[in-house]
N, C-alpha and C. Protein backbone atom coordinates (compact mmCIF):
# COMPACT_ATOMS: atom_id res chain seq x y z
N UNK A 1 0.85 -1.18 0.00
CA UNK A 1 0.00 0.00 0.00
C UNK A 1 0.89 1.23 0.00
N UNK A 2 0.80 2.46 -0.77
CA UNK A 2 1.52 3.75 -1.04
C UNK A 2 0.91 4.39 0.32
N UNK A 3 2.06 5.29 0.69
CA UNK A 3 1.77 5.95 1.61
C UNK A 3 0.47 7.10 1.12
N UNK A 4 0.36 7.41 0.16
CA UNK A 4 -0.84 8.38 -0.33
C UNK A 4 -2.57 7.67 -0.04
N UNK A 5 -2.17 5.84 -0.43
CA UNK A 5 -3.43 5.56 -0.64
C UNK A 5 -3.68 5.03 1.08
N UNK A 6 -4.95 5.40 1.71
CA UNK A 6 -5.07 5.06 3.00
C UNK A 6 -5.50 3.59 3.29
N UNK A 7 -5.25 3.10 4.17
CA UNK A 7 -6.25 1.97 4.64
C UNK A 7 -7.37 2.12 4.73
N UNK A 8 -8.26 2.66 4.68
CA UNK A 8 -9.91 2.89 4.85
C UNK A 8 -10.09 2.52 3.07
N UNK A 9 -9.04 3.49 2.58
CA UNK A 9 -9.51 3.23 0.82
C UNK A 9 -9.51 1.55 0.38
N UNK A 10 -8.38 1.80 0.89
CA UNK A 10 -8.20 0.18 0.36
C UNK A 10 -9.19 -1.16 1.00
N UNK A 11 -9.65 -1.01 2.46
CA UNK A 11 -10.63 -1.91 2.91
C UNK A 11 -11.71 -1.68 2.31
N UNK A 12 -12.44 -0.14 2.09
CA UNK A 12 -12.94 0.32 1.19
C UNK A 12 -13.52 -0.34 -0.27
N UNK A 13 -12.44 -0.19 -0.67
CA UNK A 13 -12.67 -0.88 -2.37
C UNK A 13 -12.54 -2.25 -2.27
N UNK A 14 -11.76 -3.49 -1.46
CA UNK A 14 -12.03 -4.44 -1.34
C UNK A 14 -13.68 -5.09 -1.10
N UNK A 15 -13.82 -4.43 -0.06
CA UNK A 15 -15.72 -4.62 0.69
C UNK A 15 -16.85 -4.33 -0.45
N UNK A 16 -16.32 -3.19 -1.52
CA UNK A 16 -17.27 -2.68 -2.46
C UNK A 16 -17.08 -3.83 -3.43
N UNK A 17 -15.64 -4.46 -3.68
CA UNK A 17 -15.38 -4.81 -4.76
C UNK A 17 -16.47 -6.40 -4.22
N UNK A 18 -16.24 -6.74 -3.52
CA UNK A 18 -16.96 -7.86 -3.06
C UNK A 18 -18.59 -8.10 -2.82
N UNK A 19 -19.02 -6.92 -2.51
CA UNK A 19 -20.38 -6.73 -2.35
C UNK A 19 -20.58 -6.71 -3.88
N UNK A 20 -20.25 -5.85 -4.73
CA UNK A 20 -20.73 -6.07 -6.30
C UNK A 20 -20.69 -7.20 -7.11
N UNK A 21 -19.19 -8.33 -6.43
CA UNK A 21 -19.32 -9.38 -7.02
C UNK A 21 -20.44 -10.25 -6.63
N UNK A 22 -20.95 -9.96 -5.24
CA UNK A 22 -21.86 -10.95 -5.05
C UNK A 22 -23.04 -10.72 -5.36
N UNK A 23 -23.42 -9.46 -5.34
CA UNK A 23 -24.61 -9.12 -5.98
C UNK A 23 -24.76 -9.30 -7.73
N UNK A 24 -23.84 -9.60 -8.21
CA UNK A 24 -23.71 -9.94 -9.43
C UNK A 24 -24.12 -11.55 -9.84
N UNK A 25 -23.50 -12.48 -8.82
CA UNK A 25 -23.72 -13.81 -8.62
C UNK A 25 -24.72 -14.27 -8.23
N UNK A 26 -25.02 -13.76 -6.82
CA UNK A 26 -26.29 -14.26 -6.65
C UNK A 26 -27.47 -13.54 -7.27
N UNK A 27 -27.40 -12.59 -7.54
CA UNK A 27 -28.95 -11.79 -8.22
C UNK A 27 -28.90 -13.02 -9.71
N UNK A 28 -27.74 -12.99 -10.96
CA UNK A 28 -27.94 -13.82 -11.56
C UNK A 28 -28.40 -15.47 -11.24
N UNK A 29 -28.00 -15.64 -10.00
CA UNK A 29 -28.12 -16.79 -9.50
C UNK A 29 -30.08 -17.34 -9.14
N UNK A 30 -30.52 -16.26 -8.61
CA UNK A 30 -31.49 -15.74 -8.09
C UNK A 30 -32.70 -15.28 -9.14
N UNK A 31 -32.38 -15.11 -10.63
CA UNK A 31 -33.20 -14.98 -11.37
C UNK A 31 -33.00 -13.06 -11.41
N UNK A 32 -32.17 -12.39 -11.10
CA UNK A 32 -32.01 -10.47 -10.96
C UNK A 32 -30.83 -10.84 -11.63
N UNK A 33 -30.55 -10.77 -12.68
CA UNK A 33 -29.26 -10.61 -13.49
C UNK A 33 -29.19 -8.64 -13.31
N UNK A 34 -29.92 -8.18 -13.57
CA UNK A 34 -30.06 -6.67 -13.74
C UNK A 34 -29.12 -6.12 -11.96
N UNK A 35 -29.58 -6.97 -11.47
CA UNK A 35 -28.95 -6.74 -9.88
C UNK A 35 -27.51 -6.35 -9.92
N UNK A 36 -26.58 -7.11 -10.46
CA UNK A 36 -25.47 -7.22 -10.51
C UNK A 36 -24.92 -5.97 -11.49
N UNK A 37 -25.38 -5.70 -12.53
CA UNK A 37 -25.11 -4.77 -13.56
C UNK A 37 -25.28 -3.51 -12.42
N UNK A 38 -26.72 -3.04 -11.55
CA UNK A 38 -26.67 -2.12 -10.70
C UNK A 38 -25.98 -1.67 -9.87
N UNK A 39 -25.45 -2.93 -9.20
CA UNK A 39 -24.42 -2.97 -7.96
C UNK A 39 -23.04 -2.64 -8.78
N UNK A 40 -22.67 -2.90 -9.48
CA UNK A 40 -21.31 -2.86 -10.50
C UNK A 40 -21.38 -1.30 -10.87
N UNK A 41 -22.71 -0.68 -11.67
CA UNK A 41 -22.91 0.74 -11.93
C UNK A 41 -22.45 1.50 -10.46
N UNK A 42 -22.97 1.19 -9.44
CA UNK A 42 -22.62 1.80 -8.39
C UNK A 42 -21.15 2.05 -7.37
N UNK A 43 -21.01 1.15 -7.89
CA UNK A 43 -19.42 0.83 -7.26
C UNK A 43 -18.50 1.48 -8.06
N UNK A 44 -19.06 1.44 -9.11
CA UNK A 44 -17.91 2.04 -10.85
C UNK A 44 -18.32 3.63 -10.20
N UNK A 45 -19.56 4.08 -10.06
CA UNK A 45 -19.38 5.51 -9.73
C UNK A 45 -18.69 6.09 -8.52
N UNK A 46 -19.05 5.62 -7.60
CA UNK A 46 -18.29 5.45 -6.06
C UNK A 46 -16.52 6.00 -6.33
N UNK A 47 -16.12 4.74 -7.14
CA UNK A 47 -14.82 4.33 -7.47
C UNK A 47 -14.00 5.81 -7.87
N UNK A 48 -14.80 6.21 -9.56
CA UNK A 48 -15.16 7.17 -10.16
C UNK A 48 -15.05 8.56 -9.72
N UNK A 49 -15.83 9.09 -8.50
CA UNK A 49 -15.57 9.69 -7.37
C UNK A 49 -14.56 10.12 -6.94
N UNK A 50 -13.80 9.28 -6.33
CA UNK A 50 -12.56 9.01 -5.24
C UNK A 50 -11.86 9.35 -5.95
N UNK A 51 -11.43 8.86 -7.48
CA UNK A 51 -10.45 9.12 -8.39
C UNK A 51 -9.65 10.77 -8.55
N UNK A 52 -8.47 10.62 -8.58
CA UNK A 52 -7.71 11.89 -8.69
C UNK A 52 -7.72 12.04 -9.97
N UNK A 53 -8.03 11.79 -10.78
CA UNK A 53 -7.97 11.49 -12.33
C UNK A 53 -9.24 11.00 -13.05
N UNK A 54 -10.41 11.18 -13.57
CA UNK A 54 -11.04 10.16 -13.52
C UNK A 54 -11.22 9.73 -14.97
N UNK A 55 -10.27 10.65 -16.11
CA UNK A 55 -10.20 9.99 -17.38
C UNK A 55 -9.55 8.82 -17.81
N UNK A 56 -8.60 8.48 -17.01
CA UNK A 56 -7.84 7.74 -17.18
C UNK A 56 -8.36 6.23 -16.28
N UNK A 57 -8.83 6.51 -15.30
CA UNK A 57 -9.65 5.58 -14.60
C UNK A 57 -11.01 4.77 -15.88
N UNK A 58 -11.47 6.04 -16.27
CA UNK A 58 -12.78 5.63 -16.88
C UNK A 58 -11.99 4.52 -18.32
N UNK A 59 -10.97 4.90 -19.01
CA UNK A 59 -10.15 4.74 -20.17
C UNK A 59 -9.86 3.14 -19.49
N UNK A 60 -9.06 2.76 -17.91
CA UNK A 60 -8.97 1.74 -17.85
C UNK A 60 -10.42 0.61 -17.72
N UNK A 61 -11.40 1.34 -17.25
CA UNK A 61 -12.77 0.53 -17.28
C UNK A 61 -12.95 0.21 -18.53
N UNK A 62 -13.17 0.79 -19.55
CA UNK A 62 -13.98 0.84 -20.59
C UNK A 62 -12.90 -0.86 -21.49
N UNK A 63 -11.62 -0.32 -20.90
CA UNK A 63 -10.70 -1.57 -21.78
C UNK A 63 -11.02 -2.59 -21.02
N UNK A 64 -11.35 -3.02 -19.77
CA UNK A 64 -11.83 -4.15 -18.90
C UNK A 64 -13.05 -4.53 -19.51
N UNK A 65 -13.81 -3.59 -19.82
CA UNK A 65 -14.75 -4.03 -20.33
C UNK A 65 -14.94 -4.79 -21.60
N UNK A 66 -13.98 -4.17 -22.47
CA UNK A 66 -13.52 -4.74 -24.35
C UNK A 66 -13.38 -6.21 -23.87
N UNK A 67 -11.86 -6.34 -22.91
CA UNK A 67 -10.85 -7.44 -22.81
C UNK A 67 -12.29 -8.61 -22.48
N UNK A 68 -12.87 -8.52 -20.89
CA UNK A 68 -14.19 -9.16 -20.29
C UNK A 68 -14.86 -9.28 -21.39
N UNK A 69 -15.42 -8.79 -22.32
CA UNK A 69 -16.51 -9.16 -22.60
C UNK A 69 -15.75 -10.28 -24.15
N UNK A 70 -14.99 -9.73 -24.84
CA UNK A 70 -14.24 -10.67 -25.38
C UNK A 70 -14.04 -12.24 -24.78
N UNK A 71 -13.05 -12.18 -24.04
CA UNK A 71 -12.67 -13.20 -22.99
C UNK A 71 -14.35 -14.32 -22.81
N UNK A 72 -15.17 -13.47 -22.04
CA UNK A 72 -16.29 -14.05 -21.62
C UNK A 72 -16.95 -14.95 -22.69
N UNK A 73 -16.89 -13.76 -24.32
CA UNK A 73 -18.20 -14.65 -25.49
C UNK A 73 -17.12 -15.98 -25.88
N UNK A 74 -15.71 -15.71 -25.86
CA UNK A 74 -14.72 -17.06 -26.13
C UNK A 74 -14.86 -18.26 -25.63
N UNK A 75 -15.43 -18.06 -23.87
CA UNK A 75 -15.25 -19.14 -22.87
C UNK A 75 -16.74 -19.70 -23.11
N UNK A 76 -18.07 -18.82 -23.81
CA UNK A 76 -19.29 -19.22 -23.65
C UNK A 76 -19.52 -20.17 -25.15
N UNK A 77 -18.61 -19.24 -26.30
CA UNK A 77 -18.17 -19.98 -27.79
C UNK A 77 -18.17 -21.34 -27.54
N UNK A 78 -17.03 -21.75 -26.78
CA UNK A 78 -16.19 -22.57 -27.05
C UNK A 78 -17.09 -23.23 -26.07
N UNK A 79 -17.85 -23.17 -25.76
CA UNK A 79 -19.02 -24.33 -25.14
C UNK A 79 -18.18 -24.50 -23.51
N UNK A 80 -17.42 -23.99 -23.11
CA UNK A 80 -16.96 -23.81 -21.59
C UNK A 80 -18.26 -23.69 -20.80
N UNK A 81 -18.33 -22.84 -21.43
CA UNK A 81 -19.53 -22.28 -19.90
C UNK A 81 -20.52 -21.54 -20.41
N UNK A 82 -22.11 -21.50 -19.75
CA UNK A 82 -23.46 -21.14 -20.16
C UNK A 82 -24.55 -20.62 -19.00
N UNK A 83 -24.82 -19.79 -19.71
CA UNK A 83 -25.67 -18.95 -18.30
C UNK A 83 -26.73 -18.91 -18.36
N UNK A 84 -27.66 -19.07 -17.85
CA UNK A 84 -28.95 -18.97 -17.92
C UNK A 84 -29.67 -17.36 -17.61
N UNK A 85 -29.19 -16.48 -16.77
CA UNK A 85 -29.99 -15.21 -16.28
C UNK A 85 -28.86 -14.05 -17.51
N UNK A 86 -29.64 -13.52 -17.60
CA UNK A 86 -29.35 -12.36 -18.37
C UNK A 86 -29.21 -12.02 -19.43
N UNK A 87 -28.97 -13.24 -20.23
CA UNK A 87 -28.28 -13.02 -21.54
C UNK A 87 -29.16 -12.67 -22.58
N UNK A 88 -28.64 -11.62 -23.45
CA UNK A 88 -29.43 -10.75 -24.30
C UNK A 88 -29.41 -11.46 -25.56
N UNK A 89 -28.03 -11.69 -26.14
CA UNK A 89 -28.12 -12.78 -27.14
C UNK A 89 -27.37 -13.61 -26.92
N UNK A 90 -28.29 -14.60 -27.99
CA UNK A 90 -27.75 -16.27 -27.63
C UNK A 90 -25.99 -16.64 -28.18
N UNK A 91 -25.37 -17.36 -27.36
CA UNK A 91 -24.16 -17.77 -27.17
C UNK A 91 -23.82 -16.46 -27.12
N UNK A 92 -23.39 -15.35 -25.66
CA UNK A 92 -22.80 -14.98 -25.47
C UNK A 92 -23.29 -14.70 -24.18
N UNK A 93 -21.68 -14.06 -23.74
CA UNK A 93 -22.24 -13.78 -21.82
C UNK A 93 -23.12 -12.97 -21.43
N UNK A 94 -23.40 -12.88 -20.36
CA UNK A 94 -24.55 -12.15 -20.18
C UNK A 94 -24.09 -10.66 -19.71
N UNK A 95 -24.64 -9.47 -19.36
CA UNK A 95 -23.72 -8.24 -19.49
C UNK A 95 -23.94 -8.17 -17.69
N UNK A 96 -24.38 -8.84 -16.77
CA UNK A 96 -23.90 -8.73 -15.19
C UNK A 96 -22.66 -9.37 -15.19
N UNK A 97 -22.27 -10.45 -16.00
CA UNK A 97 -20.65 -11.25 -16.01
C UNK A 97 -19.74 -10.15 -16.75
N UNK A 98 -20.28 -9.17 -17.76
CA UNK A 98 -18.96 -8.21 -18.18
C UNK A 98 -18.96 -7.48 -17.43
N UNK A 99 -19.94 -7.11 -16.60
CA UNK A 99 -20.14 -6.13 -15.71
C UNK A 99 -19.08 -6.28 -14.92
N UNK A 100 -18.93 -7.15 -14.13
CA UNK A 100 -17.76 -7.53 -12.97
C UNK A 100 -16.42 -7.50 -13.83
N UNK A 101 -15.79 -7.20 -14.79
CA UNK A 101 -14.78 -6.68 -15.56
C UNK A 101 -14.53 -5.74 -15.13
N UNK A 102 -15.26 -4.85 -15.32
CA UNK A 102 -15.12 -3.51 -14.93
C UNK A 102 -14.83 -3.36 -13.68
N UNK A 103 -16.05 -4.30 -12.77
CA UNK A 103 -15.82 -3.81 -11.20
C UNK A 103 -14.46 -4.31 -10.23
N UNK A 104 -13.97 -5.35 -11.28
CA UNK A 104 -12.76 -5.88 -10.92
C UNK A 104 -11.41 -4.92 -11.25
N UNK A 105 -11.45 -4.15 -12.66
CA UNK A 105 -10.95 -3.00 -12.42
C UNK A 105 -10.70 -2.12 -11.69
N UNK A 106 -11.87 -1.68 -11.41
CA UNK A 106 -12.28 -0.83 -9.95
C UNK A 106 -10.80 -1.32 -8.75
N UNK A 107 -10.09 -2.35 -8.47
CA UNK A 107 -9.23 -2.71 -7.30
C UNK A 107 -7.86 -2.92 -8.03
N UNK A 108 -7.78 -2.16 -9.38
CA UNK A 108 -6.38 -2.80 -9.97
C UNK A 108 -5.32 -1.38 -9.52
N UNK A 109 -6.13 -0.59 -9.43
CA UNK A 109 -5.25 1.06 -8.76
C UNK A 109 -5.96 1.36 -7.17
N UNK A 110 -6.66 0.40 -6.45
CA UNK A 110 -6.05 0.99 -5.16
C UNK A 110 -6.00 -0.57 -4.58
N UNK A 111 -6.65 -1.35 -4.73
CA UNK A 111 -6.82 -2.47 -3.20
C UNK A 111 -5.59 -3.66 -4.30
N UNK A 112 -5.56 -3.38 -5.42
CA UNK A 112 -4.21 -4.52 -6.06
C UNK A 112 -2.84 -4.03 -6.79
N UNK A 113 -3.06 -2.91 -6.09
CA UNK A 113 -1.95 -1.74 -6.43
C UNK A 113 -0.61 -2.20 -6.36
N UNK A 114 -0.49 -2.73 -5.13
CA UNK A 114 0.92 -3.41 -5.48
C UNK A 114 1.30 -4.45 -6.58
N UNK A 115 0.57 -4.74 -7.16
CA UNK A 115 0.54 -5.99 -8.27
C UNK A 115 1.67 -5.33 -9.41
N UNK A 116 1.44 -3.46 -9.31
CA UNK A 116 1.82 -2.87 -10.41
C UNK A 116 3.42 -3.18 -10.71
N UNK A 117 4.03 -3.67 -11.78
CA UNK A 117 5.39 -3.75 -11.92
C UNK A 117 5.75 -5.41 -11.77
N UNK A 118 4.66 -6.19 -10.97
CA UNK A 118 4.75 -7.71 -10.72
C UNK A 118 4.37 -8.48 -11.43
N UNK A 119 4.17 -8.34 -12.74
CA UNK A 119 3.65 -9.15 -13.67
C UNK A 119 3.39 -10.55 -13.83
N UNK A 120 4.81 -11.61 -12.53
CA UNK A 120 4.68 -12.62 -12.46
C UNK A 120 3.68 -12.80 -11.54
N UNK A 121 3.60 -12.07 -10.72
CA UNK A 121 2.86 -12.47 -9.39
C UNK A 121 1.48 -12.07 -10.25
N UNK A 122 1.10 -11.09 -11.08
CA UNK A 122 -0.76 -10.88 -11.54
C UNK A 122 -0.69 -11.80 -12.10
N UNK A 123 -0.25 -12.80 -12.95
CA UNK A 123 -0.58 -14.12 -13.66
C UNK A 123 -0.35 -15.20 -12.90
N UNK A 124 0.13 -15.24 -11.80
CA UNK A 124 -0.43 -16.49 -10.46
C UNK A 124 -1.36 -16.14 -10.19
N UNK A 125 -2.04 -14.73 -9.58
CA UNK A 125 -2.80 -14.62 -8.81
C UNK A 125 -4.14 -14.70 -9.42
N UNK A 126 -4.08 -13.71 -10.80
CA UNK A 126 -5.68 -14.30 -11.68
C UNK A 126 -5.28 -15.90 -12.13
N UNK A 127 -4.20 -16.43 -12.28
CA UNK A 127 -4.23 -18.23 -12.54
C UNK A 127 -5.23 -18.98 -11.01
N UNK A 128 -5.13 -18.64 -10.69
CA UNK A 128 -5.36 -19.30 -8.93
C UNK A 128 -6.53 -18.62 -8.43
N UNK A 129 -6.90 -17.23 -8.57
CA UNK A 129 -7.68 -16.31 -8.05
C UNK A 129 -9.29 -16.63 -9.10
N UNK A 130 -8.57 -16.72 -10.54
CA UNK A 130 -10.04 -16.46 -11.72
C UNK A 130 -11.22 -18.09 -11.69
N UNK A 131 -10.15 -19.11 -11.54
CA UNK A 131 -10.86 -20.03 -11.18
C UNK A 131 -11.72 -20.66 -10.29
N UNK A 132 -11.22 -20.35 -9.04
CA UNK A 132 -11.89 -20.21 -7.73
C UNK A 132 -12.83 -19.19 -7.59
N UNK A 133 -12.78 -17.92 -8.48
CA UNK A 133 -14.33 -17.31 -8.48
C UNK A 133 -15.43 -17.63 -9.32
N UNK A 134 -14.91 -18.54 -10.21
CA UNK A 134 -15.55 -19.18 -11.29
C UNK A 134 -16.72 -19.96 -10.54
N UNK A 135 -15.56 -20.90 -9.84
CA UNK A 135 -16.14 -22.48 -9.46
C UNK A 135 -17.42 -21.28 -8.11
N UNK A 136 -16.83 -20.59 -7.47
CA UNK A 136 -17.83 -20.39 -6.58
C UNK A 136 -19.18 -19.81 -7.00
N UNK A 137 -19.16 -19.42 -8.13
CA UNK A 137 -19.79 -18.51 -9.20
C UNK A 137 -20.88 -19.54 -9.40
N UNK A 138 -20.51 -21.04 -9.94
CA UNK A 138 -21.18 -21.89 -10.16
C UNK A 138 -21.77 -22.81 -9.06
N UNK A 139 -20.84 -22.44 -8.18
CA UNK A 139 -21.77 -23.77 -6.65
C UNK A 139 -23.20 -22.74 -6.47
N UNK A 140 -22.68 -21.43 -6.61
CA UNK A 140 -24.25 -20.60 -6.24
C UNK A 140 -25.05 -20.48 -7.05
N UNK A 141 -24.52 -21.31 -8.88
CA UNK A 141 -25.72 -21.24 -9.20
C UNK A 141 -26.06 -20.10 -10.44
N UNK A 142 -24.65 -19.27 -10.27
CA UNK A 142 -25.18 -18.25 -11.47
C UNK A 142 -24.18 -18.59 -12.99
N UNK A 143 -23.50 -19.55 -13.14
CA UNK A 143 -22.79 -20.36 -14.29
C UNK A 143 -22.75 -21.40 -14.34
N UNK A 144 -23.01 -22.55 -15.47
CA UNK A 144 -22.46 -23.96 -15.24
C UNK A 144 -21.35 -24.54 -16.19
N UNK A 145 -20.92 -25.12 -15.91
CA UNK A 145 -19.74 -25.57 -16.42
C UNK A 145 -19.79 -26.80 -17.27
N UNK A 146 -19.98 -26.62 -18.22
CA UNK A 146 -20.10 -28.39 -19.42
C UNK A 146 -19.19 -29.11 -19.48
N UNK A 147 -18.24 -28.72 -18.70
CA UNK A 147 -16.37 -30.18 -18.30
C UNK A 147 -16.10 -28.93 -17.46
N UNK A 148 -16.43 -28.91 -15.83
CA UNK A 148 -15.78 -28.45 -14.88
C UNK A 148 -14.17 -28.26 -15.58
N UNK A 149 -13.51 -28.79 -15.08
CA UNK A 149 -11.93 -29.17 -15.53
C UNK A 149 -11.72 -28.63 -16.56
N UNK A 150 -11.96 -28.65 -17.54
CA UNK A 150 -11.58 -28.23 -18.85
C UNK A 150 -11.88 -26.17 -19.11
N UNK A 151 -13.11 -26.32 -18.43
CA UNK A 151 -13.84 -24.69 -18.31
C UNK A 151 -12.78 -24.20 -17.15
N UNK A 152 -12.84 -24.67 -16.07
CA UNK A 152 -11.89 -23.82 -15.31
C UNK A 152 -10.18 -23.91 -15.56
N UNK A 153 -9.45 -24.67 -16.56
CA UNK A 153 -8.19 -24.56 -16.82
C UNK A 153 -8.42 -23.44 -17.97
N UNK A 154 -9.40 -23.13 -18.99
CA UNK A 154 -9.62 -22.44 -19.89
C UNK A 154 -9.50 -20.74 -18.82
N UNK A 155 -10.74 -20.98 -18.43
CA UNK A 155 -10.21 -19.72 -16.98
C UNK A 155 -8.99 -19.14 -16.66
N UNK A 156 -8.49 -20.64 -16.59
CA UNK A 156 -6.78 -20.36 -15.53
C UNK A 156 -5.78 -19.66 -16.67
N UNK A 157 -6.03 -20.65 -17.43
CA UNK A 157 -4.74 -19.96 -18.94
C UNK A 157 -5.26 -18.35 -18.95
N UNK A 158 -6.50 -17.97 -19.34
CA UNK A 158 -7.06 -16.86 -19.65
C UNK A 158 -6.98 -16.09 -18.77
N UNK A 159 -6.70 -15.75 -17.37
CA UNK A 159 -6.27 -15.08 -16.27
C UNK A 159 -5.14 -15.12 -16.17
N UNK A 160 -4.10 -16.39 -16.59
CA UNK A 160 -3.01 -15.91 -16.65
C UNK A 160 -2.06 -15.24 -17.34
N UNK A 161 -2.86 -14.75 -18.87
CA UNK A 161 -2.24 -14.02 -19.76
C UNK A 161 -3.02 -12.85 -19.28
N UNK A 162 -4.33 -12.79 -18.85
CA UNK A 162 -5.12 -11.18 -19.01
C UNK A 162 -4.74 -10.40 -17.81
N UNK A 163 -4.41 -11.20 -16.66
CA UNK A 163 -3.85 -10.36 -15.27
C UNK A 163 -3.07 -9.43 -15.86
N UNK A 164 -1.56 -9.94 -15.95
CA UNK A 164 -0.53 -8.93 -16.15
C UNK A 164 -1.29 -8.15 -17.33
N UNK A 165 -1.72 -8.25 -17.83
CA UNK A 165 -2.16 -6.77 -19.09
C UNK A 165 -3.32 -5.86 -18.67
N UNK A 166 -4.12 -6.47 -17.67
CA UNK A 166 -4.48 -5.37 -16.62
C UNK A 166 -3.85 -4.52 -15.71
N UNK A 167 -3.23 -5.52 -15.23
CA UNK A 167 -2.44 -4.62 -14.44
C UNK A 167 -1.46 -3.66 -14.94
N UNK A 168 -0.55 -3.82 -16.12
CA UNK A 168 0.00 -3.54 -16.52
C UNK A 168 -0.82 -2.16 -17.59
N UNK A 169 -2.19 -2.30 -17.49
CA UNK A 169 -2.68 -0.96 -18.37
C UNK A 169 -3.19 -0.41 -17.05
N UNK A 170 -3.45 -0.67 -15.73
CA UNK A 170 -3.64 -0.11 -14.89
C UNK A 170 -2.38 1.01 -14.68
N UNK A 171 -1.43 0.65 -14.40
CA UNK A 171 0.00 1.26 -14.00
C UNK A 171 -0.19 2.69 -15.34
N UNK A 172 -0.67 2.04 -16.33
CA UNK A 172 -0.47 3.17 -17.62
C UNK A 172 -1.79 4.39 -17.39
N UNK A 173 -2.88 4.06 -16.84
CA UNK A 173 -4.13 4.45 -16.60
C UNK A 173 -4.40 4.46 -15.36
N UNK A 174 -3.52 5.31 -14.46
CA UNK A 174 -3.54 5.40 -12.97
C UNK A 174 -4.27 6.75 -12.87
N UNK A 175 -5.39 6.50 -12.45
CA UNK A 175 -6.41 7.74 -11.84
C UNK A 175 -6.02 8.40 -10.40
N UNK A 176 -5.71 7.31 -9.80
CA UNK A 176 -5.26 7.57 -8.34
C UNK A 176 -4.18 7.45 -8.12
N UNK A 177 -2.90 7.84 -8.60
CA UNK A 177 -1.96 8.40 -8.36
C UNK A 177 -1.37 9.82 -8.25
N UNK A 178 -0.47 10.07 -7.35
CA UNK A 178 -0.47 11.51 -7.52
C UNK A 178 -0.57 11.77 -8.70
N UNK A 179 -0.06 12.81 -8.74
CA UNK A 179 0.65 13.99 -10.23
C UNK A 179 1.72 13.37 -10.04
């Protein structure tokens, strides 16, 4: 943590970042796909807010959003994985799952800030981190998986090339850094 960014921020954006993911999961889970898109809108503004910068913040959302929603119609393509709540058109993700792109953004400049410059460590951590939100994603109900195993190594590869290039356009698109 930078001495600029406080601990309140950073427990802060963790708690937000988590409340949006779950409201994303379970509302899709739950039959409220729209839930999750709300909670995500809200957190993105919150975020938005706080920002010392907020063009460059908004510039890194909008590419979370390209990369996610890409990423997402690949894993739903390729018959990985299929959702039942939200989806606008057929074979592709639903927009509460790109949604959390963005809101996962939202923690790449303050609560995963140190990641910046670690490139090995963001491709362990989305390798290890993207799957395990997957699988929990699906015990509750809001994804299923057509070869567990096969969908979540597809995950793992795909978090482990897309981490570091988040993070790494985070560092380039730092809202909350000084001047």
């Amino acid at each position: 943590m930078s001495a600029s960014m406080s601990l309140t921020a950073v427990v802060a954006n963790v708690l937000l970042f988590q409340a949006g993911w779950l409201a994303g999961v379970l509302g899709a889970a739950q039959g409220y796909p729209w839930l999750g898109v709300g909670a995500a809108a809200v957190v993105i503004a919150w975020h938005l807010a706080r920002a010392r910068r907020r063009a460059p913040e908004l510039g890194l959302l909008a590419l979370a959003l390209v990369i996610g929603a890409a990423f997402e119609n690949l894993l739903v393509r390729a018959g990985w994985l299929e959702f039942d709540a939200g989806v606008l058109v057929a074979d592709t993700a639903p927009p509460w799952m790109i949604a959390l792109w963005a809101l996962f953004a939202t923690t790449l400049n303050v609560s995963l800030r140190a990641l910046h410059g670690r490139w090995a460590m963001a491709a362990l951590l989305g390798a290890i981190g993207a799957p395990l939100a997957y699988y929990a994603g699906g015990r509750l109900g809001a994804v299923e998986f057509v070869d567990t195993t096969a969908a979540l190594l597809a995950v793992a590869i795909g978090w482990l090339v897309l981490s570091p290039v988040l993070v790494a356009s985070a560092a380039r698109l730092d809202g909350y850094a000084p001047r």
